[in-house]
N, C-alpha and C. Protein backbone atom coordinates (compact mmCIF):
# COMPACT_ATOMS: atom_id res chain seq x y z
N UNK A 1 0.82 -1.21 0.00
CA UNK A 1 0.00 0.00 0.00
C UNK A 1 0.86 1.27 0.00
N UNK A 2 1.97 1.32 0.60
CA UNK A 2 2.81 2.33 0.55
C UNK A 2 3.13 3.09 -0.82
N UNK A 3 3.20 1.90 -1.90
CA UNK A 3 3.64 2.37 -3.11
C UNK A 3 3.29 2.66 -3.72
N UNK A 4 1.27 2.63 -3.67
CA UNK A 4 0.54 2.67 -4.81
C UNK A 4 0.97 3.94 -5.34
N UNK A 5 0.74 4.97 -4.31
CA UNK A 5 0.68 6.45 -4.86
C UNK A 5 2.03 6.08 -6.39
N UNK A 6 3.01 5.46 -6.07
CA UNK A 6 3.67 5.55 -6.78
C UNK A 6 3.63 4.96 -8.41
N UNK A 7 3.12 3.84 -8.08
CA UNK A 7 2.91 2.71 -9.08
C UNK A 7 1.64 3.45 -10.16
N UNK A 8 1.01 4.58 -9.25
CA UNK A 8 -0.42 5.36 -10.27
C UNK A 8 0.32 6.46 -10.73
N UNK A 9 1.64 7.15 -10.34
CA UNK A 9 2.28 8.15 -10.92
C UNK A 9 3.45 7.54 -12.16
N UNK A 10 3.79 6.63 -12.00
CA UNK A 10 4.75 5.76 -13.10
C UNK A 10 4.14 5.30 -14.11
N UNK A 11 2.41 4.93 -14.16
CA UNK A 11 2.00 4.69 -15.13
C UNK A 11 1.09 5.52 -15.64
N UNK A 12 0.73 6.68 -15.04
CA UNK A 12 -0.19 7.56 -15.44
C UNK A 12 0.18 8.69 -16.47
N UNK A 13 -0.72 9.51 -16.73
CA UNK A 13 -0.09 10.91 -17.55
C UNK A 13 1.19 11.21 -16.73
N UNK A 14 1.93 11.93 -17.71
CA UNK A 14 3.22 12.38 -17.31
C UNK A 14 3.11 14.29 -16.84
N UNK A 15 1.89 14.87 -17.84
CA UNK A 15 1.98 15.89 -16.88
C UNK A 15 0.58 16.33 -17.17
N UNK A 16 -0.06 17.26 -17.08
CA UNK A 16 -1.64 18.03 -17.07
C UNK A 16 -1.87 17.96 -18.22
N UNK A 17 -1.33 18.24 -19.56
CA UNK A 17 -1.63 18.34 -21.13
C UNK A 17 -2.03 17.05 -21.55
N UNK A 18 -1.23 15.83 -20.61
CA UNK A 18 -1.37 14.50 -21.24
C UNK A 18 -2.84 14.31 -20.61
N UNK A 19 -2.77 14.47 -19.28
CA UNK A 19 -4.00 14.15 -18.44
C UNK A 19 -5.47 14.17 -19.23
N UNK A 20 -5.05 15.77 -19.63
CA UNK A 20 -6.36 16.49 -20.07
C UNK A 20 -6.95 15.99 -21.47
N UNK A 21 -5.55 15.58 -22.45
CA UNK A 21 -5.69 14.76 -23.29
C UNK A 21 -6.66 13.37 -23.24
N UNK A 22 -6.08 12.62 -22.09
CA UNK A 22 -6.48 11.00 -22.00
C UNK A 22 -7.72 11.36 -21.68
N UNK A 23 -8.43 12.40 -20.25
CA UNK A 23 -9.46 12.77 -20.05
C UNK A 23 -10.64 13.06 -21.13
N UNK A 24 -10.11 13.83 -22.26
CA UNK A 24 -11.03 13.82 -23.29
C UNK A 24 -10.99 12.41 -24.24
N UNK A 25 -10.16 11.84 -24.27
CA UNK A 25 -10.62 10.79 -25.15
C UNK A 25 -11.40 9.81 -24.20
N UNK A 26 -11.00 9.30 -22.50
CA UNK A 26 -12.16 8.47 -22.17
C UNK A 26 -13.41 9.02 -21.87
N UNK A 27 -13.49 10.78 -22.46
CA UNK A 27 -15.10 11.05 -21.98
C UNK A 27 -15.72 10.80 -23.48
N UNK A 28 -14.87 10.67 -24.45
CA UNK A 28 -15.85 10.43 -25.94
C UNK A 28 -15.77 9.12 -26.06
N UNK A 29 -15.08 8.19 -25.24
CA UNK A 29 -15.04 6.55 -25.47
C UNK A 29 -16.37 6.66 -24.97
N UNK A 30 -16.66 7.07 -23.34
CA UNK A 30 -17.93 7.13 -22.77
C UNK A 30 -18.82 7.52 -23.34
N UNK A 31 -19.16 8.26 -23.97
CA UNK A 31 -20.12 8.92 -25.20
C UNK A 31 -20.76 7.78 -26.01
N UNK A 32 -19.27 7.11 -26.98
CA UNK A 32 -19.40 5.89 -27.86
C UNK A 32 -20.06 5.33 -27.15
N UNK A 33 -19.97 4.73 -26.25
CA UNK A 33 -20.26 3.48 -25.84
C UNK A 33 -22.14 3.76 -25.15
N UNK A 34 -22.40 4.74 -24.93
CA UNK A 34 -23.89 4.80 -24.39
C UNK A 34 -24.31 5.08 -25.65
N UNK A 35 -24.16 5.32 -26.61
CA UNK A 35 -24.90 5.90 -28.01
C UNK A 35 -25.05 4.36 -28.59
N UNK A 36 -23.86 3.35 -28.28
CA UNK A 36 -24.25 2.16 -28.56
C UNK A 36 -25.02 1.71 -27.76
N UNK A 37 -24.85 1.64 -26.41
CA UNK A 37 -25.88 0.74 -25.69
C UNK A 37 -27.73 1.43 -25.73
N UNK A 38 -27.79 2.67 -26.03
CA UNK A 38 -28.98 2.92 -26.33
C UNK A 38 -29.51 2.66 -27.81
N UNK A 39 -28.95 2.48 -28.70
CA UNK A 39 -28.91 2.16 -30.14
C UNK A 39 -29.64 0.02 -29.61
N UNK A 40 -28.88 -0.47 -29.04
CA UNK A 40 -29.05 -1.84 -28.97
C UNK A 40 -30.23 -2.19 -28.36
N UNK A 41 -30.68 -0.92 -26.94
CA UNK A 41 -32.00 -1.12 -26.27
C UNK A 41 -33.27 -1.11 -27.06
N UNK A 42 -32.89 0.16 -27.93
CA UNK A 42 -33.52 0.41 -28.94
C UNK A 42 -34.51 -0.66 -30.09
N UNK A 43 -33.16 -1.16 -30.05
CA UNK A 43 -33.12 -2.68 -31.41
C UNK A 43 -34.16 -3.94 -30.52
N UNK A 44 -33.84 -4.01 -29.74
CA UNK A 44 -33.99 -5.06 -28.58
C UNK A 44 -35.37 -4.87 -28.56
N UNK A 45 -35.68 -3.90 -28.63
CA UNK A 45 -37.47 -3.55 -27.87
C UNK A 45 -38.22 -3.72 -29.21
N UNK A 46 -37.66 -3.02 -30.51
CA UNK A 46 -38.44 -3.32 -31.80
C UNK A 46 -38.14 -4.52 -32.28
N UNK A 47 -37.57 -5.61 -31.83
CA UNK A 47 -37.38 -7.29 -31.75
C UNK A 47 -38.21 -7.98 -30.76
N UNK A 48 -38.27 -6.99 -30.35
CA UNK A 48 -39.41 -7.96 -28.64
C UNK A 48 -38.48 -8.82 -28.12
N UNK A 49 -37.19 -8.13 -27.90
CA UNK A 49 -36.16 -9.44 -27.14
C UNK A 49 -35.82 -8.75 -25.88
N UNK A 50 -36.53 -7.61 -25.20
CA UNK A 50 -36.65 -6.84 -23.85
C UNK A 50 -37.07 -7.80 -23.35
């Protein structure tokens, strides 16, 4: 436990530009991915497989 802090700074962004970077791409992965899962609910219900 001592090291985590460390082991999340060795593999993480290297400084705020990268951060802010990775930050925007997993908020449009997050985006993708509910535009799919509502696209499939979608499908699901006009299949009658709800």
């Amino acid at each position: 436990m001592k090291r985590s802090e460390e082991l999340f700074l060795k593999h993480g962004p290297k400084n705020e530009a990268d951060f802010e970077k990775e930050r925007r791409e997993l908020y449009a992965k997050i985006g993708e991915l509910e535009m799919q899962r509502d696209w499939l609910k979608k499908k699901s219900k006009q299949l009658g497989l709800e």
